[in-house]
Protein backbone atom coordinates (compact mmCIF):
# COMPACT_ATOMS: atom_id res chain seq x y z
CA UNK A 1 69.36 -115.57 -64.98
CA UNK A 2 70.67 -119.26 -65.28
CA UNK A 3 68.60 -121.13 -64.11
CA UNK A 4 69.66 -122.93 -60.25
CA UNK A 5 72.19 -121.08 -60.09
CA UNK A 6 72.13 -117.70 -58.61
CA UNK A 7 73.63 -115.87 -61.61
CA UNK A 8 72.43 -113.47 -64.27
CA UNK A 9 74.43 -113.57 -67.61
CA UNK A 10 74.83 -110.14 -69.42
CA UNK A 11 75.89 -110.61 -73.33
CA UNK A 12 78.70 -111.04 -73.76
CA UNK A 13 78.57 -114.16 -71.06
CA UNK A 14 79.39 -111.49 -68.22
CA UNK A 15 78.25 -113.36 -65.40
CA UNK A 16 77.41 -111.31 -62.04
CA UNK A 17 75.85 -112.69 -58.66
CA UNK A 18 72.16 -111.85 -57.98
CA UNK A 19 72.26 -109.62 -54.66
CA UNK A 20 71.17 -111.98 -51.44
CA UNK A 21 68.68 -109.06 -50.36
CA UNK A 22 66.61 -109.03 -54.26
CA UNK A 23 63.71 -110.50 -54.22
CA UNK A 24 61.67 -111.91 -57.11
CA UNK A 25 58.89 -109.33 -57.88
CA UNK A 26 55.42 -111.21 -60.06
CA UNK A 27 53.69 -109.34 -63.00
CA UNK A 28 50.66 -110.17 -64.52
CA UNK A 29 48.88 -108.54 -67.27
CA UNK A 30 44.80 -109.20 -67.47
CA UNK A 31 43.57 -109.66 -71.00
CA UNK A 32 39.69 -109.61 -70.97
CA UNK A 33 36.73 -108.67 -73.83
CA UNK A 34 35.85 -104.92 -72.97
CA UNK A 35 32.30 -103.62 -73.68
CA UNK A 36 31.54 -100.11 -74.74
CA UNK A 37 28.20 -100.27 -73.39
CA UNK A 38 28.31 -100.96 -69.76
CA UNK A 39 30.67 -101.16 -67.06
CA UNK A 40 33.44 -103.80 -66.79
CA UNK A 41 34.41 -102.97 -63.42
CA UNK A 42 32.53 -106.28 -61.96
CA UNK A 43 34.46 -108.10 -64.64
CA UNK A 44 37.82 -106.75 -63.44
CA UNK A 45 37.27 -107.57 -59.77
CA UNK A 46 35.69 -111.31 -61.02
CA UNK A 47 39.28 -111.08 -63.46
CA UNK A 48 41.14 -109.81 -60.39
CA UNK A 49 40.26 -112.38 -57.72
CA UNK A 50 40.48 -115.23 -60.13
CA UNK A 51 43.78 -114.48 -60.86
CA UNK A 52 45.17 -114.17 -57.02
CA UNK A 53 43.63 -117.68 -56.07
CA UNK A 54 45.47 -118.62 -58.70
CA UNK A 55 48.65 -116.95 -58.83
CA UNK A 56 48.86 -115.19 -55.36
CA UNK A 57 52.50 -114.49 -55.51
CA UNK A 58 51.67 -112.06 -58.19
CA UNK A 59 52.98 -108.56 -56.94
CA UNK A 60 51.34 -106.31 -59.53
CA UNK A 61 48.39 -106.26 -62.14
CA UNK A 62 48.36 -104.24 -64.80
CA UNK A 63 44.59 -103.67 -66.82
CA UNK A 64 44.60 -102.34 -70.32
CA UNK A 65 43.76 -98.45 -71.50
CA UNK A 66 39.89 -97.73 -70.84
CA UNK A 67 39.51 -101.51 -69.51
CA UNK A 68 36.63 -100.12 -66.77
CA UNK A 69 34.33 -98.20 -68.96
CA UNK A 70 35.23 -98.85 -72.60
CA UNK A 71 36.18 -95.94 -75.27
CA UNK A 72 33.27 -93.73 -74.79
CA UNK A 73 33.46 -90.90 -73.33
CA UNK A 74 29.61 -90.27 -71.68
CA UNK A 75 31.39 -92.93 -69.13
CA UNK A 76 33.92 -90.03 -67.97
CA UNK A 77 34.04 -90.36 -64.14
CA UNK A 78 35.24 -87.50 -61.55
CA UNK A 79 38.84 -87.92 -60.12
CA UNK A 80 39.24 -88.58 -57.44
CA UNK A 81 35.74 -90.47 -57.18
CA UNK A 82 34.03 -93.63 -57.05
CA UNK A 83 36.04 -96.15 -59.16
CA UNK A 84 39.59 -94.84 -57.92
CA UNK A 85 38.23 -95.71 -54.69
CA UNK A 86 37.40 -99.46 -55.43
CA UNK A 87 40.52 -100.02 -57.21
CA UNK A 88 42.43 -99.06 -54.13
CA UNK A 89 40.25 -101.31 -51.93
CA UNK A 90 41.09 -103.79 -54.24
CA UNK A 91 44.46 -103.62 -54.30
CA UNK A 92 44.64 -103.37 -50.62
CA UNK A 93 42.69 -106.31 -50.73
CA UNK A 94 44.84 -108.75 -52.78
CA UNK A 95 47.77 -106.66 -51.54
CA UNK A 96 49.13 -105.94 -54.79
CA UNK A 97 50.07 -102.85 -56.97
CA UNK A 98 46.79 -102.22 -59.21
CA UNK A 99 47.37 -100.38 -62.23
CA UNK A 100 43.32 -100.62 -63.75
CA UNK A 101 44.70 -98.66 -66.89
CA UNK A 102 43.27 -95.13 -68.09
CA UNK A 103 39.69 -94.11 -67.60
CA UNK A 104 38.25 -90.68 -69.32
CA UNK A 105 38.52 -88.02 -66.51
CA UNK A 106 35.26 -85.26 -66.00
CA UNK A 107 37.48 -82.28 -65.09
CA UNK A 108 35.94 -78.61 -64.79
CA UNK A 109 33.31 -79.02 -67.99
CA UNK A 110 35.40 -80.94 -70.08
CA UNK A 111 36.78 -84.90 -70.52
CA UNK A 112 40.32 -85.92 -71.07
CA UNK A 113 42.40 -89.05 -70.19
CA UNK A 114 45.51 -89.47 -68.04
CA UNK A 115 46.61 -93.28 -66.94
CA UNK A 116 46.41 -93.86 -62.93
């Protein structure tokens, strides 16, 4: 888009107007240290709520792969269950789209992965 106005340029210099009913939609992607050990749920909520005070026209978040629990897999949790259930209170919270990346999934005796 050039900047001011209105217009998005396509290579080469095809220049269209931007739709009157678009509107912008906000990104953001939380980086954070992840621990193996322990949970980092309270960290992603702390990470979470810092980041709409300070950006709260941000329409999704987006959390890395096996950002709430780490890589090991004794942290599988059943789906749907406990955590699933705070990340949708806090994206109803912040009134976002939440996407708290992948967590390992406890599913009839075994563990596997799938991203929510």
């Amino acid at each position: 888009m050039v900047q001011g106005t209105g217009y998005r340029v396509e290579l080469p210099c095809t220049i269209y107007p931007i739709p009157k009913n678009m509107k912008p939609f906000s990104i953001a992607g939380v980086q954070m240290r992840v621990n193996a050990s322990y949970s980092n749920v309270d960290a992603m909520k702390l990470k979470l709520d810092i980041l709409m005070n300070i950006y709260p026209w941000v329409d999704m978040v987006v959390f890395s792969e096996l950002c709430a629990y780490g890589p090991l897999t004794h942290n599988a949790q059943e789906v749907p269950g406990a955590f699933e259930q705070e990340m949708c209170a806090l994206a109803a919270k912040h009134g976002v789209w939440l996407l708290p990346g992948s967590i390992f999934e406890k599913k009839d005796g075994k563990i596997i992965t799938r991203l929510r």
